[in-house]
PDB file of N, CA and C in Angstrom:
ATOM      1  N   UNK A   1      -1.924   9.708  10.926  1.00  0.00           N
ATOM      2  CA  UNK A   1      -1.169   9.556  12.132  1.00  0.00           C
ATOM      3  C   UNK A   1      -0.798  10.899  12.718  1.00  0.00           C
ATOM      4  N   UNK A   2       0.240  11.280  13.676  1.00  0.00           N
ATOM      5  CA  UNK A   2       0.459  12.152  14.417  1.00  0.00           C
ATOM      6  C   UNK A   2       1.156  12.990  13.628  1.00  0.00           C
ATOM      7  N   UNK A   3       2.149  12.361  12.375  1.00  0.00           N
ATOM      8  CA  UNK A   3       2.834  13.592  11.126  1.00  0.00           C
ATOM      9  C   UNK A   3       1.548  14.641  10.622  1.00  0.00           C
ATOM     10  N   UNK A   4       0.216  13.785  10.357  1.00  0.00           N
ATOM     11  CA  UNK A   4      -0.464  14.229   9.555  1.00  0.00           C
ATOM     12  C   UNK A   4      -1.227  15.836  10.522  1.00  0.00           C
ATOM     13  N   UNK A   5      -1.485  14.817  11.668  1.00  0.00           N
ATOM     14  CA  UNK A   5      -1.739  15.920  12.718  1.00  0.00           C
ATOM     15  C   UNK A   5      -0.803  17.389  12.724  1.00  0.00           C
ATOM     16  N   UNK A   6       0.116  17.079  12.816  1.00  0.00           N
ATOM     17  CA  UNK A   6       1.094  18.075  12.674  1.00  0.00           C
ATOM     18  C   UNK A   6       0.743  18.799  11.490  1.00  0.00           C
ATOM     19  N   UNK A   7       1.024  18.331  10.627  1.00  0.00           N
ATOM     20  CA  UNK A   7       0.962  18.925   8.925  1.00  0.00           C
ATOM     21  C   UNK A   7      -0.499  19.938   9.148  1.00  0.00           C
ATOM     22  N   UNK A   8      -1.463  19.462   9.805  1.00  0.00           N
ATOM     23  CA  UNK A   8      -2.807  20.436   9.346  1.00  0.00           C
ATOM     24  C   UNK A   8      -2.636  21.631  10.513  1.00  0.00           C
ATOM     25  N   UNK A   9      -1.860  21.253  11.668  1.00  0.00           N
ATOM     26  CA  UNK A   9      -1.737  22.275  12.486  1.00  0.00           C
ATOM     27  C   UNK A   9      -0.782  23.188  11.951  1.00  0.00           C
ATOM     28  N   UNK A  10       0.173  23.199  11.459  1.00  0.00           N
ATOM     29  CA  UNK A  10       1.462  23.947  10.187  1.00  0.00           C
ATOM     30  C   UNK A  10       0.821  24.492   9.084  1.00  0.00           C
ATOM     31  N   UNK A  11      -0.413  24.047   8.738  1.00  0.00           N
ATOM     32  CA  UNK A  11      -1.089  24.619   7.620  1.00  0.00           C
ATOM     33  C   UNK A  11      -0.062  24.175   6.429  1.00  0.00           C
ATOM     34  N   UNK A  12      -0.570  22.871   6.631  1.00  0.00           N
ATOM     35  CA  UNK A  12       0.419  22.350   5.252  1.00  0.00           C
ATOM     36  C   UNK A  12       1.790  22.778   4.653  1.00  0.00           C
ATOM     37  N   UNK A  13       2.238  22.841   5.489  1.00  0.00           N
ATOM     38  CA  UNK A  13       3.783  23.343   4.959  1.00  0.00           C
ATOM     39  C   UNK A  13       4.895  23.198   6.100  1.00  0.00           C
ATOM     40  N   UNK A  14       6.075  23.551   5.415  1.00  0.00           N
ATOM     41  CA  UNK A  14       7.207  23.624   6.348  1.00  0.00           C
ATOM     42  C   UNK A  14       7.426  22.448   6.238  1.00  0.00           C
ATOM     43  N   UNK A  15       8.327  22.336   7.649  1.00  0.00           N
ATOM     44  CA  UNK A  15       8.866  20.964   8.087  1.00  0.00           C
ATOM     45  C   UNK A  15       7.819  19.447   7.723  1.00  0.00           C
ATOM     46  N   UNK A  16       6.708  19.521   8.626  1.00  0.00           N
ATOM     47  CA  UNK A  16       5.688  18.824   8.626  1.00  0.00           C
ATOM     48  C   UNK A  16       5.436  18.544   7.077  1.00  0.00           C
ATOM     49  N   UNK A  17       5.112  19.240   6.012  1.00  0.00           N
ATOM     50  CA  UNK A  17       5.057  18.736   4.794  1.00  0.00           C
ATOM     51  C   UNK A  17       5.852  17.840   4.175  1.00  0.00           C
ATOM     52  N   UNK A  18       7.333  17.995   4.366  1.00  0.00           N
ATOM     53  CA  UNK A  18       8.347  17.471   3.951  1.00  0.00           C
ATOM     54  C   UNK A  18       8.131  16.042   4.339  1.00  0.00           C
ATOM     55  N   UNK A  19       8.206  15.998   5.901  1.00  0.00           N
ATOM     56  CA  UNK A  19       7.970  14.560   6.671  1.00  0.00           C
ATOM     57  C   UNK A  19       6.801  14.010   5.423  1.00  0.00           C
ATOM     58  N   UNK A  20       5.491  14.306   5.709  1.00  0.00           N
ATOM     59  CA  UNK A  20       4.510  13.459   5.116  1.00  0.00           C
ATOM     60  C   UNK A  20       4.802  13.390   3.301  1.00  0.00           C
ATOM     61  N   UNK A  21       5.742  13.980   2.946  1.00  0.00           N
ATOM     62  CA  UNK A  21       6.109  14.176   1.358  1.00  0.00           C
ATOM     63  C   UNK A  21       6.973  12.586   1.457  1.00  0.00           C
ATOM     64  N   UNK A  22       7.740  12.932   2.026  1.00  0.00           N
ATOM     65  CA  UNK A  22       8.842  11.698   2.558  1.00  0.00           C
ATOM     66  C   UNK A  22       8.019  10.323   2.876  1.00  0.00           C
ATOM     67  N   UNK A  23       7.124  10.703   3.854  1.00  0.00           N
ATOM     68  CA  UNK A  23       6.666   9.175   4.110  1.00  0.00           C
ATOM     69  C   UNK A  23       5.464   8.502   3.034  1.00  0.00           C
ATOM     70  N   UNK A  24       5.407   9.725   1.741  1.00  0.00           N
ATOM     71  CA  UNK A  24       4.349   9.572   1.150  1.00  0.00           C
ATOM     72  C   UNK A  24       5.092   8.268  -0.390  1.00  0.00           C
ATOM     73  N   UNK A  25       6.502   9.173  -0.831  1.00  0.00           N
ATOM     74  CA  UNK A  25       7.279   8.562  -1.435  1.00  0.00           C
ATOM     75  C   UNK A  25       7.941   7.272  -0.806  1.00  0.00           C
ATOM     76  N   UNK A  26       7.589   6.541   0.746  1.00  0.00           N
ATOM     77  CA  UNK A  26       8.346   5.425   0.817  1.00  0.00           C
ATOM     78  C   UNK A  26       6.796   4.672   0.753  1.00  0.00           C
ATOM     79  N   UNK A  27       5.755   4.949   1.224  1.00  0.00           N
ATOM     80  CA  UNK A  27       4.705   4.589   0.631  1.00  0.00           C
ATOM     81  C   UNK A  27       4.655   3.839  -0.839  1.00  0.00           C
ATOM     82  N   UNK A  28       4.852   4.722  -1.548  1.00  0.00           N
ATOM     83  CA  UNK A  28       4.789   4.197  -3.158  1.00  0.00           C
ATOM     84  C   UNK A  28       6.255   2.891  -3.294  1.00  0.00           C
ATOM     85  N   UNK A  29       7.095   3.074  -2.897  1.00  0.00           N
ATOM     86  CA  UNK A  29       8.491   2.004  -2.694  1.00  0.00           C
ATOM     87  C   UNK A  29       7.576   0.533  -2.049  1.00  0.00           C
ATOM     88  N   UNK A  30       7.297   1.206  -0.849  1.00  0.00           N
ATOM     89  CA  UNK A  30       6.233  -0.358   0.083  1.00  0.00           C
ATOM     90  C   UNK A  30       4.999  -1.213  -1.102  1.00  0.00           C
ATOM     91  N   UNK A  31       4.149   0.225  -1.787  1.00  0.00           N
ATOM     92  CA  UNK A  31       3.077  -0.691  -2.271  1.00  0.00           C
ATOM     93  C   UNK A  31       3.889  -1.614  -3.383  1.00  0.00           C
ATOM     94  N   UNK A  32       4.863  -0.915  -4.178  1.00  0.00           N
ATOM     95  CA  UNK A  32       5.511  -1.843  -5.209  1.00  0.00           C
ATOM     96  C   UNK A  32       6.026  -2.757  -4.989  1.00  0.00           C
ATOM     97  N   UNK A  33       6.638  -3.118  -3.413  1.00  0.00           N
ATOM     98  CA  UNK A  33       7.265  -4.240  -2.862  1.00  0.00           C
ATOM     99  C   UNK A  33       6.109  -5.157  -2.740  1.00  0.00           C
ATOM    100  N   UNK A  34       4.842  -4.817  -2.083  1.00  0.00           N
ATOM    101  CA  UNK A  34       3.800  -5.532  -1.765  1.00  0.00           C
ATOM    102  C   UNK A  34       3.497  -6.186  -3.170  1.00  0.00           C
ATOM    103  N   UNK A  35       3.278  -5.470  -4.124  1.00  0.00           N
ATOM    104  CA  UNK A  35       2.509  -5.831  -5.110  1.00  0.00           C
ATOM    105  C   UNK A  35       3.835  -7.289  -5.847  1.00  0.00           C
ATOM    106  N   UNK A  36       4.878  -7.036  -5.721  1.00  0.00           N
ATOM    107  CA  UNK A  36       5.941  -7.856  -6.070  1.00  0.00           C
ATOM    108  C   UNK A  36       5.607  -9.483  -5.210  1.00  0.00           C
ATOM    109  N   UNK A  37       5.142  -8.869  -3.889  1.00  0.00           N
ATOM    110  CA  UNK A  37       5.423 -10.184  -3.039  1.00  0.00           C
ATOM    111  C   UNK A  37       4.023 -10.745  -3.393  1.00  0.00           C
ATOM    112  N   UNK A  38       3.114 -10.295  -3.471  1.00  0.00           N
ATOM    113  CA  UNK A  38       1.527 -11.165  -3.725  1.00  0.00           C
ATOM    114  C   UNK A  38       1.705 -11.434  -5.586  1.00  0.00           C
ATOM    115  N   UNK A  39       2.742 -11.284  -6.064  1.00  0.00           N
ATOM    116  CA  UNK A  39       2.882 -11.796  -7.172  1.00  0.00           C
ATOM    117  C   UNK A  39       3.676 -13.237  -7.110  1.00  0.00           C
ATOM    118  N   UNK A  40       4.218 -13.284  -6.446  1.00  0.00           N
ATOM    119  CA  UNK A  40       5.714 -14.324  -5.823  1.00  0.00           C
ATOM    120  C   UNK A  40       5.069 -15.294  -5.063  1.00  0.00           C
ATOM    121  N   UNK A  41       3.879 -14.519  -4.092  1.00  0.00           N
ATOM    122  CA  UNK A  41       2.728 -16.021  -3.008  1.00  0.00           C
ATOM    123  C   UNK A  41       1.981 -16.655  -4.261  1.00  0.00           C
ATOM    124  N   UNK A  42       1.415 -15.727  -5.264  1.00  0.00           N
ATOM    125  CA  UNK A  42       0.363 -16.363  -5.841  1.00  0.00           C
ATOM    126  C   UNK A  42       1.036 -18.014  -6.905  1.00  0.00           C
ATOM    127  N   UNK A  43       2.288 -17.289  -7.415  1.00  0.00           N
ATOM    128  CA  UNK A  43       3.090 -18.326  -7.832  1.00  0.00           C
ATOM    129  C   UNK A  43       3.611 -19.592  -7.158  1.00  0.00           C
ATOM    130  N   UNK A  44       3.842 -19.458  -5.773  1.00  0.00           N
ATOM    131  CA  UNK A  44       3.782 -20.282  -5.007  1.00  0.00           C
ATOM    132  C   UNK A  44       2.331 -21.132  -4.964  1.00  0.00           C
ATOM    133  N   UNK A  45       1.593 -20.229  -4.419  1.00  0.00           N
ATOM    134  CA  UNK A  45       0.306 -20.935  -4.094  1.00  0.00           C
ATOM    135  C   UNK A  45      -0.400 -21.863  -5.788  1.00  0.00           C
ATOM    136  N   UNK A  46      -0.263 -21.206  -6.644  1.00  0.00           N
ATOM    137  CA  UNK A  46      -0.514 -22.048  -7.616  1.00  0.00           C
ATOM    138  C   UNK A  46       0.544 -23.254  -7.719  1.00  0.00           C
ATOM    139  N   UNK A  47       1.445 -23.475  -7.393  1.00  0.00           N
ATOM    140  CA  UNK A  47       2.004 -24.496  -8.010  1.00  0.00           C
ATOM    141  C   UNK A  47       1.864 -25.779  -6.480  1.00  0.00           C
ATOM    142  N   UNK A  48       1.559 -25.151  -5.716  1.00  0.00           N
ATOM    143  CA  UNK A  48       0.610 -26.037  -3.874  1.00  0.00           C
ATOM    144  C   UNK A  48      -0.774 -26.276  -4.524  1.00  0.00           C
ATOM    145  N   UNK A  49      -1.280 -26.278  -5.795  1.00  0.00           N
ATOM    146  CA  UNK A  49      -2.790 -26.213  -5.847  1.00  0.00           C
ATOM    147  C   UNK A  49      -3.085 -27.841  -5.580  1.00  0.00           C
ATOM    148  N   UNK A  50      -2.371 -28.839  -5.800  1.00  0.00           N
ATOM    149  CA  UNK A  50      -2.355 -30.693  -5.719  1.00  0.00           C
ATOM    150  C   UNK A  50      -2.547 -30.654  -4.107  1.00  0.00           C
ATOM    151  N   UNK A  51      -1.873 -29.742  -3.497  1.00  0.00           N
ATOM    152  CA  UNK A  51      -1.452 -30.236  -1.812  1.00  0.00           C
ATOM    153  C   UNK A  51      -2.679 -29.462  -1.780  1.00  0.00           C
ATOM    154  N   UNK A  52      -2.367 -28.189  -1.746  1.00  0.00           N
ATOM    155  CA  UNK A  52      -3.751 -26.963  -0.780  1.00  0.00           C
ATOM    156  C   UNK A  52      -5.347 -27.575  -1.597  1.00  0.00           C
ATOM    157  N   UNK A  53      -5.394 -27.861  -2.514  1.00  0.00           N
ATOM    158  CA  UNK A  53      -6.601 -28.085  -2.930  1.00  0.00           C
ATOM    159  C   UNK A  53      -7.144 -26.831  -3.810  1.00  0.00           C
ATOM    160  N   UNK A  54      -8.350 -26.976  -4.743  1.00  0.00           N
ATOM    161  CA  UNK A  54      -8.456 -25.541  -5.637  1.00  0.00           C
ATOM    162  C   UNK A  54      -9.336 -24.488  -4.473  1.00  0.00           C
ATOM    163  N   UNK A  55     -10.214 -24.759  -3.455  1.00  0.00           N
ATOM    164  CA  UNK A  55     -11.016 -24.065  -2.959  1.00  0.00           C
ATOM    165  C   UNK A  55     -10.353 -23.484  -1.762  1.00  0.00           C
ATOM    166  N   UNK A  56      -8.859 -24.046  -1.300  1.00  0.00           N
ATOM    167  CA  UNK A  56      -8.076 -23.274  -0.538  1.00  0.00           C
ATOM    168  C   UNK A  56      -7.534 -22.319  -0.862  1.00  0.00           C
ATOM    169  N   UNK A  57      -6.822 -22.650  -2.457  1.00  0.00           N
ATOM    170  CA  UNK A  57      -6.151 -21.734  -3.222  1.00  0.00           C
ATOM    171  C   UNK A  57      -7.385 -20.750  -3.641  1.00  0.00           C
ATOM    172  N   UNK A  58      -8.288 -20.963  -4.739  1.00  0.00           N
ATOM    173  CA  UNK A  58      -8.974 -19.535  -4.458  1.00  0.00           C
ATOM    174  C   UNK A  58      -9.041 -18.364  -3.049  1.00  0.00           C
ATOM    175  N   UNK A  59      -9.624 -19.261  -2.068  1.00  0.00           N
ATOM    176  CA  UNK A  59      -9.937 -18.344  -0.850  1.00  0.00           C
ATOM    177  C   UNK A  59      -8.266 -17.879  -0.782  1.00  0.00           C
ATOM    178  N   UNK A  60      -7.223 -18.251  -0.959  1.00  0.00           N
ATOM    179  CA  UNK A  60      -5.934 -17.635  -0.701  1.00  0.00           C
ATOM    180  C   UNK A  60      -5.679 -16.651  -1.289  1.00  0.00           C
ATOM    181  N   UNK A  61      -6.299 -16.787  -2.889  1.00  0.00           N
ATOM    182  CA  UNK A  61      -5.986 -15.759  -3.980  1.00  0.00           C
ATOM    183  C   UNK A  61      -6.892 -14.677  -3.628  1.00  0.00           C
ATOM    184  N   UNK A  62      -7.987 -14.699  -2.894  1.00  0.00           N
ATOM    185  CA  UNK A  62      -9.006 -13.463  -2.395  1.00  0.00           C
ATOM    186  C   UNK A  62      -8.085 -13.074  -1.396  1.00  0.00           C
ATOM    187  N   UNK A  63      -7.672 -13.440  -0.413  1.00  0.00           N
ATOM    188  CA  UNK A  63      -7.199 -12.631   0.670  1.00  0.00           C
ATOM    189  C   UNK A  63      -6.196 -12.145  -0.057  1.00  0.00           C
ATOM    190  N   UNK A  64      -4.850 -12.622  -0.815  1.00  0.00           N
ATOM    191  CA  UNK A  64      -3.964 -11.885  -1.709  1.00  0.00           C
ATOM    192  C   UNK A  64      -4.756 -10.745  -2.412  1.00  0.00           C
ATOM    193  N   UNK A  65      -5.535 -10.562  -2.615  1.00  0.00           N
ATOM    194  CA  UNK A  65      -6.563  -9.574  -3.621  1.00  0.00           C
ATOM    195  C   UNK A  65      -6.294  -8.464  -2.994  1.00  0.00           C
ATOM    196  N   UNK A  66      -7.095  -8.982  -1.635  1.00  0.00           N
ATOM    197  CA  UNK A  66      -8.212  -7.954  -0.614  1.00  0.00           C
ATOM    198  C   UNK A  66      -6.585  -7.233   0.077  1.00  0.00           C
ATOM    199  N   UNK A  67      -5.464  -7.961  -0.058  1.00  0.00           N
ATOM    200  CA  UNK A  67      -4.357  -6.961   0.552  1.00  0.00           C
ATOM    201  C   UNK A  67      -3.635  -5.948  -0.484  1.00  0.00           C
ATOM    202  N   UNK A  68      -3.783  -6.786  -1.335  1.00  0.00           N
ATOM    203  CA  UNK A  68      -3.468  -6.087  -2.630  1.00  0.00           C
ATOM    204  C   UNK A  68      -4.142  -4.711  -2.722  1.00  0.00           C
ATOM    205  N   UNK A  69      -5.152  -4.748  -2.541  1.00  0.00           N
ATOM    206  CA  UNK A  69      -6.437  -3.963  -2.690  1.00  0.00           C
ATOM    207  C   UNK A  69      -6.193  -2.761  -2.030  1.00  0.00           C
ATOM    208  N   UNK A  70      -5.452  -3.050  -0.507  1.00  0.00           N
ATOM    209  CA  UNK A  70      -5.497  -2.172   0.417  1.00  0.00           C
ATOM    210  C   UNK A  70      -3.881  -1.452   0.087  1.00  0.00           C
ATOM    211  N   UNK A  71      -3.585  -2.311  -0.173  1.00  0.00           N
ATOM    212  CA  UNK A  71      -2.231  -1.141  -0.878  1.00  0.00           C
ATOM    213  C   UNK A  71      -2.133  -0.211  -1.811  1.00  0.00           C
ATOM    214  N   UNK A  72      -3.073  -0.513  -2.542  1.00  0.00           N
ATOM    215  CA  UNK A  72      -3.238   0.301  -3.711  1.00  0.00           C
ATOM    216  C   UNK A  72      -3.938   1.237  -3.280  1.00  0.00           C
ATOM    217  N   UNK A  73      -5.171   0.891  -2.602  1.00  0.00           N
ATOM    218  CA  UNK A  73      -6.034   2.506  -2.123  1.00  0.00           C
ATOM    219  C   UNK A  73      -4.717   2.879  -1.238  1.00  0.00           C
ATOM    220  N   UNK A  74      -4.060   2.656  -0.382  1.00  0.00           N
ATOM    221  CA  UNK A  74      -3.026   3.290   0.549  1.00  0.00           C
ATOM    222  C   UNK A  74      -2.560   4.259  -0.169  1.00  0.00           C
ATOM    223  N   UNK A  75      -1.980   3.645  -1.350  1.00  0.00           N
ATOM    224  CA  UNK A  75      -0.806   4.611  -2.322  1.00  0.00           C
ATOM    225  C   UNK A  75      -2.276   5.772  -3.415  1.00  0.00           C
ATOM    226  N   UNK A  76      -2.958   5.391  -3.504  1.00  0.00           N
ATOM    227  CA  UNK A  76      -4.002   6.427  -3.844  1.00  0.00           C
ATOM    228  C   UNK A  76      -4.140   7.587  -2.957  1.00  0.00           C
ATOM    229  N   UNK A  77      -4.165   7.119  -1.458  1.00  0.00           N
ATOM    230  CA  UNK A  77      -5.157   8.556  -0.884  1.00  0.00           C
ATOM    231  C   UNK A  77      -3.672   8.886  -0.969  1.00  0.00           C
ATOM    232  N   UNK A  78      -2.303   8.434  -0.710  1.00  0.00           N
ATOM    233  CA  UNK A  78      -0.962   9.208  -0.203  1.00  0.00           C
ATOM    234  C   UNK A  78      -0.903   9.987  -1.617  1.00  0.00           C
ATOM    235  N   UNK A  79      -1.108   9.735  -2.421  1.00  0.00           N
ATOM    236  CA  UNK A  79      -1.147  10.390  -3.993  1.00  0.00           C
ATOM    237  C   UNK A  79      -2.162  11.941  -3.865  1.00  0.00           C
ATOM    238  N   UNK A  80      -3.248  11.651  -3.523  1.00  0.00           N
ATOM    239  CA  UNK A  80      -4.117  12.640  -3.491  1.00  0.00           C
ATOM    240  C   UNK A  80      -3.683  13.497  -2.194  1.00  0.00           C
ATOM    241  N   UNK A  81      -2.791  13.200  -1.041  1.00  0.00           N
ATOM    242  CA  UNK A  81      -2.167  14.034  -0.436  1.00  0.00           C
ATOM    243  C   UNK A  81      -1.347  14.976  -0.700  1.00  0.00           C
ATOM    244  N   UNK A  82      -0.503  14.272  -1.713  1.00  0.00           N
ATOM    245  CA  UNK A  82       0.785  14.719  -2.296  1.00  0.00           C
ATOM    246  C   UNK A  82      -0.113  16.244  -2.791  1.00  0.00           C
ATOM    247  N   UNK A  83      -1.121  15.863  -4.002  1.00  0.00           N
ATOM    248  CA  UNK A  83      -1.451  16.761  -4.675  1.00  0.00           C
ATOM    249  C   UNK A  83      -1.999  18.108  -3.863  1.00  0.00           C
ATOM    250  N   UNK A  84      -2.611  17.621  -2.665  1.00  0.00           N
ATOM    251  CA  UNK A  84      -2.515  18.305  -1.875  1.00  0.00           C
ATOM    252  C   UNK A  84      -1.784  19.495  -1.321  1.00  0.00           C
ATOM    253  N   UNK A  85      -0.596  18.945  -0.810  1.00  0.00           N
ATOM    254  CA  UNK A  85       0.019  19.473  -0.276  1.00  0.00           C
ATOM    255  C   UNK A  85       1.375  20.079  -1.405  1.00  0.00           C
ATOM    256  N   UNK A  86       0.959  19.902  -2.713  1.00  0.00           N
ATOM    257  CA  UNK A  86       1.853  20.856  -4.016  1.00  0.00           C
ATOM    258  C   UNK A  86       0.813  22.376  -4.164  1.00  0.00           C
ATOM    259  N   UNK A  87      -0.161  22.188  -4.087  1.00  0.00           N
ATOM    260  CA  UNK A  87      -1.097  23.706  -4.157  1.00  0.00           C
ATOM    261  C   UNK A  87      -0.924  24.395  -3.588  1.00  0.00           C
TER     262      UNK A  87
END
């Protein structure tokens, strides 16, 4: 985004680092919330498996995956930023 923009025009440091340090650590807070809540749907959705049917609930448990999925690479590249921007 436009922090990050900043940050490479600053040459990684200063102010601009801090920001993306900051938004890197609420990052890791969000994916753990995420990962909490697709733990909490899936429990739901299994115990709807009589109503939703099993081939709804799978395809439900893939899209839970595939978001899952994307949180985790999220909190990866913000990780490999971090390391980044400690050198």
């Amino acid at each position: 985004g436009e922090e990050l923009d900043e940050l490479v025009e600053a040459s990684f440091g200063g102010a601009e680092a801090g920001k993306v340090t900051e938004m890197i650590d609420n990052l890791g807070k969000e994916e753990y919330e995420a990962d909490r809540m697709q733990h909490d749907l899936l429990q739901k959705l299994l115990a709807m498996e009589d109503e939703l049917g099993a081939l709804n609930i799978v395809m439900w448990m893939k899209v839970l995956q595939a978001l899952g999925d994307i949180a985790n690479n999220a909190e990866k590249t913000a990780n490999r930023i971090r390391l980044f921007l400690s050198k």
